[in-house]
Structure formats: structure tokens, C-alpha cells
N, C-alpha and C. Protein backbone atom coordinates (compact mmCIF):
# COMPACT_ATOMS: atom_id res chain seq x y z
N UNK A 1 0.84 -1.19 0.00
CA UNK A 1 0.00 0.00 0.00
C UNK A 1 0.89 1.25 0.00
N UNK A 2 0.15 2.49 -0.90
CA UNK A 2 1.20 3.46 -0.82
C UNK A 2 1.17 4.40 0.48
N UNK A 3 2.35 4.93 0.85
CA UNK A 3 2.70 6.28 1.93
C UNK A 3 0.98 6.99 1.69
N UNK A 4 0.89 7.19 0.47
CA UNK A 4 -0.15 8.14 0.56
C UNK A 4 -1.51 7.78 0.39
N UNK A 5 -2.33 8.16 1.29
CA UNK A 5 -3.68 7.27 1.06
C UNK A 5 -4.55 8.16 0.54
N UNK A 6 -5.58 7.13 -0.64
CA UNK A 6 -6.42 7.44 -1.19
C UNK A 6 -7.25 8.22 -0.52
N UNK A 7 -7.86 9.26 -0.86
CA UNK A 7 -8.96 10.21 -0.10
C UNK A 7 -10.16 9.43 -0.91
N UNK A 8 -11.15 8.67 -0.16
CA UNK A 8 -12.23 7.91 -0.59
C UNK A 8 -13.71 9.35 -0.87
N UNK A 9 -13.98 9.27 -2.01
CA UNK A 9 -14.57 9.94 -2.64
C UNK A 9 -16.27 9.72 -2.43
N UNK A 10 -17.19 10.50 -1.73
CA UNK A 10 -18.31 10.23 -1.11
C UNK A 10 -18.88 9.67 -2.63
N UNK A 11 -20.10 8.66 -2.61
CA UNK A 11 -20.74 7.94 -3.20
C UNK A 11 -22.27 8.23 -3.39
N UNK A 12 -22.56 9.23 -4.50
CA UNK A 12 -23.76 9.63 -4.79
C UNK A 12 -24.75 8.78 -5.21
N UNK A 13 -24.81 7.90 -6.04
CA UNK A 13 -25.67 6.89 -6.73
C UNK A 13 -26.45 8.18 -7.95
N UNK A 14 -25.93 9.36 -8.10
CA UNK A 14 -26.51 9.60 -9.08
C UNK A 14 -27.84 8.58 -10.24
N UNK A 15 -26.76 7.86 -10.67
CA UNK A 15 -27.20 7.22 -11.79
C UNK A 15 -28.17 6.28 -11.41
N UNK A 16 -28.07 5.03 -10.34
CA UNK A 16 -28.37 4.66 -9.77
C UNK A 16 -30.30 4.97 -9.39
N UNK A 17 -29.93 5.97 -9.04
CA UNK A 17 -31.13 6.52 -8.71
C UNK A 17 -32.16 6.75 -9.14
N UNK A 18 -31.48 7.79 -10.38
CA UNK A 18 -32.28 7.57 -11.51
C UNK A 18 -32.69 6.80 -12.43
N UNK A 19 -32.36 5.94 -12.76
CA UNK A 19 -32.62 4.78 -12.90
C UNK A 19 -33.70 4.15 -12.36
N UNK A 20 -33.94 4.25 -10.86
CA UNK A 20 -35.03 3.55 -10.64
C UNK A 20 -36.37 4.26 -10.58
N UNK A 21 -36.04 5.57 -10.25
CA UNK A 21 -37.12 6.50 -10.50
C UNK A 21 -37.50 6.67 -11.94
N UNK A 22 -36.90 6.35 -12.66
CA UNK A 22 -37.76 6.79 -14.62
C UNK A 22 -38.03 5.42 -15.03
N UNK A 23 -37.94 4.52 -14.22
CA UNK A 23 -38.63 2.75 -14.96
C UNK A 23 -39.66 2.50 -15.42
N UNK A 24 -40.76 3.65 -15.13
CA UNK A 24 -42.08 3.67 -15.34
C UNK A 24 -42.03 5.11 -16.25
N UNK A 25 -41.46 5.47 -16.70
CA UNK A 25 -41.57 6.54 -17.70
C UNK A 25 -41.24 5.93 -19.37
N UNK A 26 -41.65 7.07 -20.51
CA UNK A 26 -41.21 6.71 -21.85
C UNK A 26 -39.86 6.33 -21.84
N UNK A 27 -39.35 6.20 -23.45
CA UNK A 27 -38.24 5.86 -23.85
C UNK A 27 -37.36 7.35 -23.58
N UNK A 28 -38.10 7.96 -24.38
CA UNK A 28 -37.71 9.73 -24.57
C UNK A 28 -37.52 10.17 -22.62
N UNK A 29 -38.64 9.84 -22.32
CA UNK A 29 -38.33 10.49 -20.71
C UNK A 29 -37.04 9.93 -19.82
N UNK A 30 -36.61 8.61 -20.19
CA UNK A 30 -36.01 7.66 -19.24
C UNK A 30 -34.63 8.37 -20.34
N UNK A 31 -34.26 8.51 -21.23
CA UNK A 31 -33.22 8.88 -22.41
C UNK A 31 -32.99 10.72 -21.38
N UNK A 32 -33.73 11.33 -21.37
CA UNK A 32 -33.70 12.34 -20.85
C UNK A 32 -33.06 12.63 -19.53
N UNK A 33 -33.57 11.72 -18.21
CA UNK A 33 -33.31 11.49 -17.09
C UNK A 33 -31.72 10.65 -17.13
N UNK A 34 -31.71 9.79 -17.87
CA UNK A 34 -30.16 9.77 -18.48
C UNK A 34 -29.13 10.49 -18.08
N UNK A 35 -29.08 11.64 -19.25
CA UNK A 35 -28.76 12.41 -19.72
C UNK A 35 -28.47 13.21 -18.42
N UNK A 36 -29.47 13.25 -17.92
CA UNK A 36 -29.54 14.53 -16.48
C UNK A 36 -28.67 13.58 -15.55
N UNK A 37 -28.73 12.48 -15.45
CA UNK A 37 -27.90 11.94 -14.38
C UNK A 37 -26.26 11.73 -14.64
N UNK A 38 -26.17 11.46 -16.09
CA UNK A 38 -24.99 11.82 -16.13
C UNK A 38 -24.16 13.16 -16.14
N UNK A 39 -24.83 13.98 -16.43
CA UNK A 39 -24.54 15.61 -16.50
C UNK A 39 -24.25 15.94 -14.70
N UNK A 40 -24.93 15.47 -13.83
CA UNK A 40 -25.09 15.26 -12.47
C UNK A 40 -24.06 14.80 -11.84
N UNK A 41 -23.42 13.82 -12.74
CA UNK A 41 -22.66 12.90 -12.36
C UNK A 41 -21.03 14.24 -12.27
N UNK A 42 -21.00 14.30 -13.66
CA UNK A 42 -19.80 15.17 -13.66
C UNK A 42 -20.06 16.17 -12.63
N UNK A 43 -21.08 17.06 -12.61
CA UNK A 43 -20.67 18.21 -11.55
C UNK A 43 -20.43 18.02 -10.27
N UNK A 44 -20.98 16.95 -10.29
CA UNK A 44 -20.40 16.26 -8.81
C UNK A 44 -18.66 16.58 -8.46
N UNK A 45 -18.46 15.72 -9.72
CA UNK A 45 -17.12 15.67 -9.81
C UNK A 45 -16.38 17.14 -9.77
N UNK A 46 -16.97 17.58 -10.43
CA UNK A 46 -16.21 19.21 -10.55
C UNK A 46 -16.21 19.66 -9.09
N UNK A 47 -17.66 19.69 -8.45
CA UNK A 47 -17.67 20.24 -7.27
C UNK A 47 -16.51 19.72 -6.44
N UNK A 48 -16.20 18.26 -6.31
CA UNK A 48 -15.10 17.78 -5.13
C UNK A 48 -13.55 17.85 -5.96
N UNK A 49 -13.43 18.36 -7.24
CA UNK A 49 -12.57 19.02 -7.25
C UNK A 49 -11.92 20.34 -7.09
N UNK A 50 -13.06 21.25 -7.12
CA UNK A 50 -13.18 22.57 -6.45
C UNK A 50 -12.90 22.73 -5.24
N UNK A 51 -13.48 21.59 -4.45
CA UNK A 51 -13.14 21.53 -2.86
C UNK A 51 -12.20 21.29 -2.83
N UNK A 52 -11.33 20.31 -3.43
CA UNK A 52 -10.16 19.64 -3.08
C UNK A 52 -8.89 20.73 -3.64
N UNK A 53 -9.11 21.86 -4.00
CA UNK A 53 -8.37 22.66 -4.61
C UNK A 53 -8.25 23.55 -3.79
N UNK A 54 -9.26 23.97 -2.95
CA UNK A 54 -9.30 25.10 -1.83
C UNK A 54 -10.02 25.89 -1.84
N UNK A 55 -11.34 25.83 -2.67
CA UNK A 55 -12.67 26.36 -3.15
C UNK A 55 -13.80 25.77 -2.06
N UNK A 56 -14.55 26.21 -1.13
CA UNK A 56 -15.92 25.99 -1.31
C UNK A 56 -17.15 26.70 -1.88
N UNK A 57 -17.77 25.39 -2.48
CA UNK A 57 -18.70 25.57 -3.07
C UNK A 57 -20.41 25.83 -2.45
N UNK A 58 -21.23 26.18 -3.49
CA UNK A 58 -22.33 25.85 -2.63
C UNK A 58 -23.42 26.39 -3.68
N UNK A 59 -24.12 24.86 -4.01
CA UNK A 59 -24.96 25.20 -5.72
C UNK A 59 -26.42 25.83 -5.03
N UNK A 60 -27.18 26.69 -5.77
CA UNK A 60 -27.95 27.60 -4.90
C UNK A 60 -29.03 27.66 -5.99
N UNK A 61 -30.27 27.44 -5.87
CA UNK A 61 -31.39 28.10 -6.49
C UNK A 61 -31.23 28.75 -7.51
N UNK A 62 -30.82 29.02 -9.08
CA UNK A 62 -31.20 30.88 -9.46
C UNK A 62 -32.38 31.23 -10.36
N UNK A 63 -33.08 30.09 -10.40
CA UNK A 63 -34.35 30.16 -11.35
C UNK A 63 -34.66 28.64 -11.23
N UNK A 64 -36.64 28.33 -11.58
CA UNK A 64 -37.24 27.68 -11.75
C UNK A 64 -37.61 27.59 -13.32
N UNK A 65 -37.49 26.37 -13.93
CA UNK A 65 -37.66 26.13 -15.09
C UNK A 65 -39.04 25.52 -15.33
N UNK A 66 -40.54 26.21 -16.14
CA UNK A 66 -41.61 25.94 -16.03
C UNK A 66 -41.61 25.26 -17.82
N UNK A 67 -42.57 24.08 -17.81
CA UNK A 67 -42.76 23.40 -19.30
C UNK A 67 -43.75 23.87 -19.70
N UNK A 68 -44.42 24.67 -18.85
CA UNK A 68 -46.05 24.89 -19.70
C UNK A 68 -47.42 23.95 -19.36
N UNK A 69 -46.76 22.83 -18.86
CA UNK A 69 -47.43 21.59 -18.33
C UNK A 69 -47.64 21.00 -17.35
N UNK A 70 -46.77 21.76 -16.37
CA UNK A 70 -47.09 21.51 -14.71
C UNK A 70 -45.94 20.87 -14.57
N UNK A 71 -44.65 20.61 -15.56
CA UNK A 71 -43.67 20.15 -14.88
C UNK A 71 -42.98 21.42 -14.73
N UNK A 72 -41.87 20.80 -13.85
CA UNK A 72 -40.58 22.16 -13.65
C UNK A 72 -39.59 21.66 -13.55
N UNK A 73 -38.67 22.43 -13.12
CA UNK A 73 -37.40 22.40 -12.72
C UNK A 73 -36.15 23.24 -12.19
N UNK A 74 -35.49 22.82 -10.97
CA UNK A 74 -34.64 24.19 -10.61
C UNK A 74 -33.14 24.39 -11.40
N UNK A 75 -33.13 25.59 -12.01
CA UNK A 75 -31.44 25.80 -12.86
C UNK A 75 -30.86 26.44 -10.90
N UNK A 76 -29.10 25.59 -11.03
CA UNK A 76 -28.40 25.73 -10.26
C UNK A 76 -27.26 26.85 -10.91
N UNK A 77 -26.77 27.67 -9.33
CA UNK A 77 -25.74 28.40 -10.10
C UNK A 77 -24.96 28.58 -8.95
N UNK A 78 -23.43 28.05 -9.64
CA UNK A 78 -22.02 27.98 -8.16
C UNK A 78 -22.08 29.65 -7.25
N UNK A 79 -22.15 29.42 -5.96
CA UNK A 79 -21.49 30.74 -5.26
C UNK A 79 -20.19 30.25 -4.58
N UNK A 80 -19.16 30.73 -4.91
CA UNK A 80 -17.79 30.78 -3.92
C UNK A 80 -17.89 31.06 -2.97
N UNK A 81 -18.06 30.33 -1.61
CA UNK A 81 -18.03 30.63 -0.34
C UNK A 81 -16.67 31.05 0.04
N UNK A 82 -15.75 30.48 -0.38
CA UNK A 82 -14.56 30.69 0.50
C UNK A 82 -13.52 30.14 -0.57
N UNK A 83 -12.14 30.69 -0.95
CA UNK A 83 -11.04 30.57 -1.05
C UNK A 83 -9.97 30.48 -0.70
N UNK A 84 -8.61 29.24 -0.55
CA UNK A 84 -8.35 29.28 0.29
C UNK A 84 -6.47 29.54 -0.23
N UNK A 85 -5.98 30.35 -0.18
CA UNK A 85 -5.00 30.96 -0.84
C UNK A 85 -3.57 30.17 -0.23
């Protein structure tokens, strides 16, 4: 084992998740939710590399996304809490 130990990386189930929540949806909807979970997936990633750089993060509300149809959705947008020089 090396001197330096792995920093174990928290475990979202993104994908996972979704997955079980769109099983009962279309092709197009479950293709969609996809899509969103992998997109999910990376910012994850970005975020704990931001942290791990000396950035905190903190994804915040900045608009609700309406379909016209009673669905929605919230757009996220990064605030820099803290830098750490």
C-alpha cells in the first residue's frame, strides 16, 4: 500500500437513482433522465474538485424552469463561499 492514502470519494448513486425513479416513464423520458444523471454525475465531480483545490462551493437556487405543463425544474448556479490561498 502506498505512503499516501487514497482520499475515498463520497458515493452519490446519481445514476443509480435515476434509474429507478424513470422505470415507469417513456423511452424519450427515461433517455432524458439519463442524460440529467450523467450531467449530475460530472458536476459532482467538478464540485469535489473545487473543494479539493481550496474552493468551497455551494450550488444555490437561481431560477425555476416551467414546461407549460405543470412540470418544472430548478437551474443551479455555483457561489464561492470561500477561497483558500
Amino acid at each position: 500500500m502506498s505512503a499516501v492514502a487514497e482520499i475515498e470519494r463520497p458515493r452519490t448513486r446519481v445514476r443509480e437513482r435515476a434509474e429507478e425513479q424513470s422505470s415507469a416513464m417513456s423511452e424519450n423520458q427515461q433517455a432524458a433522465i439519463r442524460s440529467l444523471a450523467n450531467d449530475l454525475h460530472r458536476l459532482n465531480q467538478s464540485v469535489m474538485k473545487a473543494v479539493e483545490s481550496g474552493v468551497s462551493v455551494e450550488l444555490v437556487r437561481s431560477a425555476r424552469h416551467h414546461s407549460g405543463n405543470g412540470c418544472w425544474g430548478d437551474l443551479l448556479t455555483p457561489v464561492v463561499l470561500h477561497a483558500r490561498g
